[in-house]
Structure formats: structure tokens, C-alpha cells
Protein backbone atom coordinates (compact mmCIF):
# COMPACT_ATOMS: atom_id res chain seq x y z
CA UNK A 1 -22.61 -8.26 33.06
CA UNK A 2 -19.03 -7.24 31.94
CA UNK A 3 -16.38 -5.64 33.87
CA UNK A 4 -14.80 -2.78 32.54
CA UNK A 5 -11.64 -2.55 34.16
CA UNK A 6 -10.08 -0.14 35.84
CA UNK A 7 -7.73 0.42 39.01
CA UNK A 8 -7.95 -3.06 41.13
CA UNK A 9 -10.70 -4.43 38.65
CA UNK A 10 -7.69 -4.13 35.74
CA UNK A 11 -5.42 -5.93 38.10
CA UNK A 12 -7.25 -8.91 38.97
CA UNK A 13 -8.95 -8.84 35.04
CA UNK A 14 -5.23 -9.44 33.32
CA UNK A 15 -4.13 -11.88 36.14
CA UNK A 16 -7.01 -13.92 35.40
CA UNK A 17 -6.42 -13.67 31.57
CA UNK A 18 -2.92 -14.68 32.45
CA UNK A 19 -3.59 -17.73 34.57
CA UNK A 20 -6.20 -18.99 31.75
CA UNK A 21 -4.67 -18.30 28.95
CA UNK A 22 -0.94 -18.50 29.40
CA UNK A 23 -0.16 -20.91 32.31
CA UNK A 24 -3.53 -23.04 31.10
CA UNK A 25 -5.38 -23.27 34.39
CA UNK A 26 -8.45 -24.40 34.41
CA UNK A 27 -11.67 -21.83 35.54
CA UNK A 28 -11.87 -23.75 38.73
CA UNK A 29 -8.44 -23.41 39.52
CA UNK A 30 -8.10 -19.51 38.62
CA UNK A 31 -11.09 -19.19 40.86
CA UNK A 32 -9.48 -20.79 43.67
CA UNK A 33 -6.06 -18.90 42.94
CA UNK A 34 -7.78 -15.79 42.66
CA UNK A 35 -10.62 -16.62 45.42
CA UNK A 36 -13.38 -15.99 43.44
CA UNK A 37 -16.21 -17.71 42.47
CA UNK A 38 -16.14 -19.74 38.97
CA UNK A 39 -18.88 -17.68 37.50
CA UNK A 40 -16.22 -14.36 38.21
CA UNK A 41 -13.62 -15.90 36.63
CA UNK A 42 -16.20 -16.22 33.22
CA UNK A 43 -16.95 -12.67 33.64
CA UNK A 44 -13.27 -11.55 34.48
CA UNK A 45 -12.67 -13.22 30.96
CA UNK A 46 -14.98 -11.99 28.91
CA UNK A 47 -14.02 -8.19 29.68
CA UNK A 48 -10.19 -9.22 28.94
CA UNK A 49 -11.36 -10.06 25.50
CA UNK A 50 -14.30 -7.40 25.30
CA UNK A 51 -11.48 -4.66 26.07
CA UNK A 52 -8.63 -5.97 24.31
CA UNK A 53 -6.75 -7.54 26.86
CA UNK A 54 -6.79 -10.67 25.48
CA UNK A 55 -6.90 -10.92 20.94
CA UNK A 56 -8.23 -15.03 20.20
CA UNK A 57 -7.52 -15.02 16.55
CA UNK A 58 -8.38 -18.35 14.58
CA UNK A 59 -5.78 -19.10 11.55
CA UNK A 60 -7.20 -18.43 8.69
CA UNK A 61 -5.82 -21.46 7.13
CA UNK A 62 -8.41 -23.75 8.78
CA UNK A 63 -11.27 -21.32 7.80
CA UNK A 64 -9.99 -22.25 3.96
CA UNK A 65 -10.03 -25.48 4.73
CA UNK A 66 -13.65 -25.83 5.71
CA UNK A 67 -15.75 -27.76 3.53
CA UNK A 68 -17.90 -24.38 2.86
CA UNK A 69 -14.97 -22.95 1.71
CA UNK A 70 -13.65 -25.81 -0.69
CA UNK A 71 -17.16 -25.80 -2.48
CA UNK A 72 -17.28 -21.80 -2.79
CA UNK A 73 -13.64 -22.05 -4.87
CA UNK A 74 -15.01 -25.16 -6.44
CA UNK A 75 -18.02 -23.83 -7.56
CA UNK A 76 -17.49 -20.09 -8.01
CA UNK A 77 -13.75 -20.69 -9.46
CA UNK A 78 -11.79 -18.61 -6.56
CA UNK A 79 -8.40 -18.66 -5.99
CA UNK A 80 -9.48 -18.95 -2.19
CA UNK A 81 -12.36 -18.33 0.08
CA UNK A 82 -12.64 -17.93 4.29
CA UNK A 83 -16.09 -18.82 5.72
CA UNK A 84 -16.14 -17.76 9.20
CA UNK A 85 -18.55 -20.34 11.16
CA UNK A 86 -21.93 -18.96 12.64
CA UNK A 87 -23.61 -19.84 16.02
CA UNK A 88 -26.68 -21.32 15.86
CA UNK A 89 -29.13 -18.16 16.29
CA UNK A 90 -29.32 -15.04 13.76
CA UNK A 91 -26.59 -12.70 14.55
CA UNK A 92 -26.93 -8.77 13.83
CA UNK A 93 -25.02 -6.99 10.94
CA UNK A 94 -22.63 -5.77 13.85
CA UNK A 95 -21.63 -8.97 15.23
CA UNK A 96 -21.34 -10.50 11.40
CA UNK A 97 -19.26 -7.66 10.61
CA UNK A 98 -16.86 -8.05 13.61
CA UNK A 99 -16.48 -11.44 12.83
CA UNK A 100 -16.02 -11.34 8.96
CA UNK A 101 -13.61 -8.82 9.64
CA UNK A 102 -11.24 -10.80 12.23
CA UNK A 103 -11.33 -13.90 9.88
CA UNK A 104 -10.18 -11.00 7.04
CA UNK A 105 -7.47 -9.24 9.10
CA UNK A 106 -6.20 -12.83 10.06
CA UNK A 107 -6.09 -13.64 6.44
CA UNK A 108 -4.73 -10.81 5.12
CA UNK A 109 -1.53 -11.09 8.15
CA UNK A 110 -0.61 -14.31 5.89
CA UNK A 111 0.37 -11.83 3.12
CA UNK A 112 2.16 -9.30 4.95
CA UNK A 113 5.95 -8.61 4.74
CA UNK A 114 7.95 -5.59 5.15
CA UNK A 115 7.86 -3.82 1.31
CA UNK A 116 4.40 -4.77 0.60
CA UNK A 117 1.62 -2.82 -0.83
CA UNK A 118 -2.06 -3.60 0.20
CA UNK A 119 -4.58 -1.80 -1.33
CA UNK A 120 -7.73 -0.80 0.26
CA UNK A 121 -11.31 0.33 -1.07
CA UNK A 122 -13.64 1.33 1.88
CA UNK A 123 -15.74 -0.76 3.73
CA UNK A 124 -17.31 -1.17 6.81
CA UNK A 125 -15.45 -4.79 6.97
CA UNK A 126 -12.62 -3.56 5.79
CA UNK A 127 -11.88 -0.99 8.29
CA UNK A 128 -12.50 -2.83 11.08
CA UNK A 129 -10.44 -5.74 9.59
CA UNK A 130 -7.09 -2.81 9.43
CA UNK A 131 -8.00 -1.94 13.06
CA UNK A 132 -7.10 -5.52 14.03
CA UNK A 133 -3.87 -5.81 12.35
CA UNK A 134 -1.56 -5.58 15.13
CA UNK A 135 1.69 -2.83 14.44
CA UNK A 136 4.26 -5.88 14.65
CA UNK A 137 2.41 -7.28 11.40
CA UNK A 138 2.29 -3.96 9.72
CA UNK A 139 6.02 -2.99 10.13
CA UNK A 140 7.46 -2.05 6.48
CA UNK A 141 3.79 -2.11 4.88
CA UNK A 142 2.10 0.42 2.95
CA UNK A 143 -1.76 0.28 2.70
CA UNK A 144 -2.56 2.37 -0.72
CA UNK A 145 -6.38 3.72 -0.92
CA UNK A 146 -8.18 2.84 -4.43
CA UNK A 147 -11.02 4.94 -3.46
CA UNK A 148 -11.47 8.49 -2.20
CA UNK A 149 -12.32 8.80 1.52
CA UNK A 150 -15.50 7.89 3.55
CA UNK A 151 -15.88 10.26 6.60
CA UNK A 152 -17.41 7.76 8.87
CA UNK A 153 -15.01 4.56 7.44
CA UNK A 154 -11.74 6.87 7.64
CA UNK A 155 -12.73 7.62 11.41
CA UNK A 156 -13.42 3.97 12.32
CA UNK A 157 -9.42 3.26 10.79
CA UNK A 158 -8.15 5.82 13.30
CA UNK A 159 -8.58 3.57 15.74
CA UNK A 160 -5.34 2.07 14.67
CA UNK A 161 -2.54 4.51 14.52
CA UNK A 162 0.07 2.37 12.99
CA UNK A 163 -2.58 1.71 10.31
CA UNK A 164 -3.04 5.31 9.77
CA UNK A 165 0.57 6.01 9.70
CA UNK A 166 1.14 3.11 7.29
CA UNK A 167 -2.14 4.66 5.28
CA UNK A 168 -1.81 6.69 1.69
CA UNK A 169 -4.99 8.28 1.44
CA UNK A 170 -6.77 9.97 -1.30
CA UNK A 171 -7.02 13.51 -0.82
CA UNK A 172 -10.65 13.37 -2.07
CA UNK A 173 -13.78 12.29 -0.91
CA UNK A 174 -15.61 8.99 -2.69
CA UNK A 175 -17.98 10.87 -4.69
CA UNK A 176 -17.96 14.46 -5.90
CA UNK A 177 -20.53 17.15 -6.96
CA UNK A 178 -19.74 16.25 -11.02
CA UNK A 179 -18.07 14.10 -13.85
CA UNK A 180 -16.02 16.96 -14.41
CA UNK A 181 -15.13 17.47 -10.99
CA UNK A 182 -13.86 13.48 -10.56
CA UNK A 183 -11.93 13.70 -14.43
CA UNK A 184 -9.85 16.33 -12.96
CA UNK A 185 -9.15 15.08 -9.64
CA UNK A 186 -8.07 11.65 -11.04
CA UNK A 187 -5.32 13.77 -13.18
CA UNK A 188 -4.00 15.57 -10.43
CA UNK A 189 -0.70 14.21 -9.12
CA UNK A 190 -0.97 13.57 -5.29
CA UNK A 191 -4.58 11.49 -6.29
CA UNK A 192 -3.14 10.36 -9.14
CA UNK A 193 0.31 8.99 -7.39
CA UNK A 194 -2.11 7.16 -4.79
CA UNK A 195 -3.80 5.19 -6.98
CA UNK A 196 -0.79 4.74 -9.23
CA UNK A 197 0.34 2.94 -5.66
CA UNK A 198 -2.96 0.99 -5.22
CA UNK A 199 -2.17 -0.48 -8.88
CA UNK A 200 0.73 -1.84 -7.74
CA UNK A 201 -0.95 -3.65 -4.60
CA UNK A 202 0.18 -7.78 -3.90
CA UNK A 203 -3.40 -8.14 -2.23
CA UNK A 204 -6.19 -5.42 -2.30
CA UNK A 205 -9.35 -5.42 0.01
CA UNK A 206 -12.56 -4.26 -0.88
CA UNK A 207 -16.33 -4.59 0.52
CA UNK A 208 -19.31 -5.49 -1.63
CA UNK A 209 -22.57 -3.67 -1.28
CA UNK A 210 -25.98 -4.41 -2.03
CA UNK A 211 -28.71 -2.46 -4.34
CA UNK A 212 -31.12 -2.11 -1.52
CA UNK A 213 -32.97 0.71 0.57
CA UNK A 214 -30.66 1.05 3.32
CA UNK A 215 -27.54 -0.34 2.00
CA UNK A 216 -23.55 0.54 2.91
CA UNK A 217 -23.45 3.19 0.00
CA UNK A 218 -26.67 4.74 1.63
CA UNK A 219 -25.45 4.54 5.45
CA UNK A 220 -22.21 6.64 4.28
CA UNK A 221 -24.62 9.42 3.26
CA UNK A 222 -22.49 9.54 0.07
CA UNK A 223 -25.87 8.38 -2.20
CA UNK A 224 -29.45 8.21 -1.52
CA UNK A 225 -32.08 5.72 -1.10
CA UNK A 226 -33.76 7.02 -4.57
CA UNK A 227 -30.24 6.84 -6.50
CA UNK A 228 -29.67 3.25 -5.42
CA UNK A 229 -33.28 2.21 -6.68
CA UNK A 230 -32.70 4.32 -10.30
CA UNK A 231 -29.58 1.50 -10.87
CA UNK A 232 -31.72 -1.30 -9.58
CA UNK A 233 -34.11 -0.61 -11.62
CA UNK A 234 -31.14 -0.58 -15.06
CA UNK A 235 -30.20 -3.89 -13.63
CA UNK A 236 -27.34 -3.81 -11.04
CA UNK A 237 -27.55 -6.30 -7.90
CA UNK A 238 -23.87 -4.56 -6.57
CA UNK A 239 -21.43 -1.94 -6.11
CA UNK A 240 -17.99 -1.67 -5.08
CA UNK A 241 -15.60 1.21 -5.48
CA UNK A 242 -18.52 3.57 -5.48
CA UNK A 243 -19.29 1.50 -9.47
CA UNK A 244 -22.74 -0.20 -9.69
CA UNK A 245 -22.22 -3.84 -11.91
CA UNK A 246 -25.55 -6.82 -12.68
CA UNK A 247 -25.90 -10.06 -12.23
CA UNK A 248 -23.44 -10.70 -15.20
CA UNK A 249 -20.64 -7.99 -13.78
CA UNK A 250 -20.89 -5.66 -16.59
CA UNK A 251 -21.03 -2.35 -15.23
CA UNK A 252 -24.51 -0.26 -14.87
CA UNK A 253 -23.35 3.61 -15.64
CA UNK A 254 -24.98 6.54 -13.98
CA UNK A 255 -24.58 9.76 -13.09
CA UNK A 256 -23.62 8.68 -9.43
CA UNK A 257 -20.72 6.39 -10.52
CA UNK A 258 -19.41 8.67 -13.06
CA UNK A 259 -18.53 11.27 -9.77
CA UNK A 260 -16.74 8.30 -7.94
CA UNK A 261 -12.86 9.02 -7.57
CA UNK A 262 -11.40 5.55 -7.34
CA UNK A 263 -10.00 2.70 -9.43
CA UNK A 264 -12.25 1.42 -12.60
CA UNK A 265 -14.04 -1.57 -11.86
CA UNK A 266 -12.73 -2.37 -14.75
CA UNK A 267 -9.37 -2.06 -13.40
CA UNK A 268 -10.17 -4.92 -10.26
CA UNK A 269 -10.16 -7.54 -13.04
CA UNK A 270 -6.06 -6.31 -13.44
CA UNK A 271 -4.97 -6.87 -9.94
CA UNK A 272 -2.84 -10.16 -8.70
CA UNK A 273 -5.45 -10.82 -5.98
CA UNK A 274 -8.58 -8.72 -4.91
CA UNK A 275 -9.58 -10.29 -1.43
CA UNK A 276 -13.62 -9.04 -1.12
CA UNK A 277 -15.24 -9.04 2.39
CA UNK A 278 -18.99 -9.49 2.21
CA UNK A 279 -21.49 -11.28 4.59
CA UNK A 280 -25.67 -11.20 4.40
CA UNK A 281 -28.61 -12.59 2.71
CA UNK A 282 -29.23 -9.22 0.68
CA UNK A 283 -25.86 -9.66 -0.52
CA UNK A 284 -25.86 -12.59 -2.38
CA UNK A 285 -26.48 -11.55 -5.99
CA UNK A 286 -24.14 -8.57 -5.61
CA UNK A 287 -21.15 -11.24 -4.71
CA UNK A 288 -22.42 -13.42 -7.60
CA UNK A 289 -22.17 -10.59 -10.15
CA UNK A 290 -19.00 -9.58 -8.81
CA UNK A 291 -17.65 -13.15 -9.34
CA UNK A 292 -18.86 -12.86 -12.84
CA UNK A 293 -17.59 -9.83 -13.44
CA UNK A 294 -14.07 -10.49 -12.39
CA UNK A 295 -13.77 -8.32 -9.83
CA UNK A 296 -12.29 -10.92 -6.95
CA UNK A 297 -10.32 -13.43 -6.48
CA UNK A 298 -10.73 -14.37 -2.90
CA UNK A 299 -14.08 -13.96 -0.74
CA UNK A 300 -14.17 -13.80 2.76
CA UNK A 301 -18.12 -14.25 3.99
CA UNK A 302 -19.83 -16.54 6.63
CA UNK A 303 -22.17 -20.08 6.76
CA UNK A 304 -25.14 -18.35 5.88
CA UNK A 305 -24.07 -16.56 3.23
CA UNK A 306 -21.96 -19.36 1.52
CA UNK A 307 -25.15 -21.44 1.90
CA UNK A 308 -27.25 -19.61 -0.41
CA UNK A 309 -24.14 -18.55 -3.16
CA UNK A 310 -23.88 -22.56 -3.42
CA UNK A 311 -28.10 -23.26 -3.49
């Protein structure tokens, strides 16, 4: 069971945090400084971090360092990869998610100065990567938008405000009702002037999804189950930017990704470093063809998944 804190609970929840984690007492001692039991003190704990109280970030310099890590750049020819450690049991897309995402936001923090641009195509990852990016590490950054907005992504960034108030957004959802609809959009100036901004990006982040019932594109509600299949079955293993590429990385057109406002795949291969955030079995031949295609320069994934991009 975890505590959530509130009146007295709050009190004795950041004391304990305090005594643990700043003054380096041990559990025992806490409990005896507190008087509480030990097995409080490991519950008064794990609500500080559940609710925020307490952030344990891991450097993401070590996580490049791991030996996963050194053969994904060896063997996939990245500039740099992150391979967050798993435990030893299955963990669900949720947890995998949360913990791609902290090894991407503590990444990404290396990069960020005051007058930088990040770009950003939506992801699950990626959003909850932005809400961990403290407003100390954000001061003087703009985060650009290189694809039109995802209701349920946009809401999950407004859990950061600084990242919202650092955020130019495209004033246009993913995908629209035609071709026509998207070629016009993309000339008009305030869409136009936000992706003019994403070009111009030091580091950009983007997810990678899978061609599968079910996947990230579905889940947004922005394409359908039947769609997906229609460009598995012409080849394509991935998407990103709302653009459907195969095992090779050449892009797979279709009606779908001809109504996607957002940046050309096409355009990924230009930028100075495309950081991609992508963990799970299914999506293992999606990050291959986006390796082939160009389309990254960094990846950001866990054990599992490493595993079976080096088999």
C-alpha cells in the first residue's frame, strides 16, 4: 500500500524523504527518528517518489555507456543510443513507457541551453519524457512541433506548464479529412512558421510506431485498425510523423499519410540529430527500417528491445 499524502501524512512523508535522501540516514535510523516501524519508512518512501516528492533520475551518460548501448551504435551505426535496464519479470507498456521516457527526458536535459530549439513529433514517450523536464532546465528553450496535434498526447504535455508555455504548436490536427486539405494547411503561415522552427531544431524527438492491430497510430483514434493493415500489407513495418516507411525506410504512400500535416519523412534524414524513443517486441522491425531509412540518429529503447535489434 502507498500513502497518498496529505495534511500530517505530507508532513511526516517529506521528512522521511529528507532524512533518506538528503542527510543519508539509513531506513533503520529514519524509523527510529521518526518512531516508526522500518517497513513505514519503505512505504513513506515510495509515495515521496510515487507523488513527486522525491525525482531519482539516472545520468544518461552511464545508460550510453552500457554495453547494450555500445553494440546498438556499433552495429546499427548511431551517433548514440540509451538502453534503460529492465527488471527481471515482463513489465507492461505503461511501466516501459515511464521508464523509456525518464532515461529520454534525462538525455535530452544534456542538450538543453537557453536559445535552443527542440523539436518534437508526438508520442506517447515523448510526452511524458517533456512532462519530466523540470522548468529550471527549460528556461530560454523553445520546443517547435513537426507534427500537427494529438488530442490525447497534447493533454498528457499539459501536465507541464512550463513545457506548454515553452511549446509552438501546430494549429492543426495530425491528420485531416484530404490531400487537399493538408497541401493548404502546410502553406499557411502560422503552420508553416512552426515547422519552419522545427527545421531549425539542435535535437528533435520523435516516437516510432508499429504496423500492428492496436498500435500508437490506432490508440490516438487518428487511423483505424483496417488502414494500418492496407500499408502492412504494401510493405511498411513503421510509421513516424503520421508517414508509413518498410523494412528498407523507403516510404509506403497512402491515402492516410498523404492527409498528415507534419515534416516529410524525408525531411528527418536533414536534421543535426533526431533522438527516437521506442521500446517493445512489436517494434523491432519498425526501428530497423527507420535506421535504414535515415530517419534517427540516436535511439533511446530498453534490454529487451536492444536484444532482439542485435539477434
Amino acid at each position: 500500500m502507498v500513502l497518498t499524502p496529505q495534511g500530517d501524512d505530507f508532513d511526516i512523508v517529506v521528512r522521511a524523504a529528507w532524512l533518506y535522501y538528503e542527510d543519508g540516514l539509513t531506513q533503520a535510523q529514519v524509523a527510529k527518528r521518526l518512531f516508526v516501524s522500518r517497513q513505514s519508512v519503505g512505504r513513506l518512501l515510495e509515495s515521496a517518489r510515487q507523488h513527486g516528492i522525491v525525482r531519482i533520475e539516472m545520468d544518461a551518460q552511464y545508460l550510453a555507456a552500457m554495453g547494450w548501448a555500445t553494440r546498438l551504435r556499433e552495429r546499427l551505426g548511431l551517433d548514440d543510443a540509451v538502453v534503460v535496464p529492465t527488471s527481471d519479470g515482463p513489465l507492461s507498456r505503461e511501466r516501459t513507457n515511464e521508464r523509456v521516457a525518464a532515461a529520454t527526458a534525462a538525455y535530452v536535459r544534456r542538450h538543453l541551453h537557453p536559445g535552443v530549439v527542440v523539436g518534437v513529433s508526438w508520442a506517447d514517450s515523448v510526452a511524458r519524457a517533456l512532462t519530466m523536464l523540470s522548468a529550471e532546465s527549460l528556461d530560454g528553450v523553445t520546443l517547435a512541433s513537426a507534427a500537427g496535434t494529438i488530442d490525447n498526447v497534447a493533454t498528457l504535455v499539459s501536465e507541464n506548464p512550463e513545457a506548454v508555455r515553452r511549446l509552438r504548436t501546430v494549429p492543426a490536427p495530425l491528420f485531416v479529412s484530404s490531400a487537399a486539405t493538408a497541401a493548404a494547411l502546410l502553406a499557411e503561415d502560422p503552420v508553416a512558421s512552426v515547422f519552419a522552427l522545427a527545421r531549425s531544431a539542435s535535437i528533435t524527438l520523435t516516437g516510432v510506431g508499429a504496423v500492428r492491430p492496436g498500435s500508437s497510430a490506432v490508440r490516438t483514434g487518428m487511423v483505424t485498425d483496417e488502414e494500418v493493415a492496407e500499408f502492412g500489407r504494401r510493405g511498411a513495418v513503421g510509421d513516424m510523423l503520421g508517414q508509413w516507411f518498410d523494412i528498407r525506410g523507403r516510404v509506403v504512400r497512402g491515402d492516410v499519410s498523404e492527409r498528415t500535416v507534419s515534416l516529410r519523412l524525408e525531411e528527418m534524414r536533414e536534421l543535426p540529430n533526431v533522438v527516437a524513443v521506442a521500446a517493445g517486441q512489436e517494434k523491432v522491425d519498425a526501428i530497423r527500417g527507420a535506421v535504414a531509412g535515415g530517419y534517427l540518429n540516436v535511439l533511446v529503447t530498453d534490454e529487451p528491445t536492444a536484444e532482439r535489434l542485435l539477434a
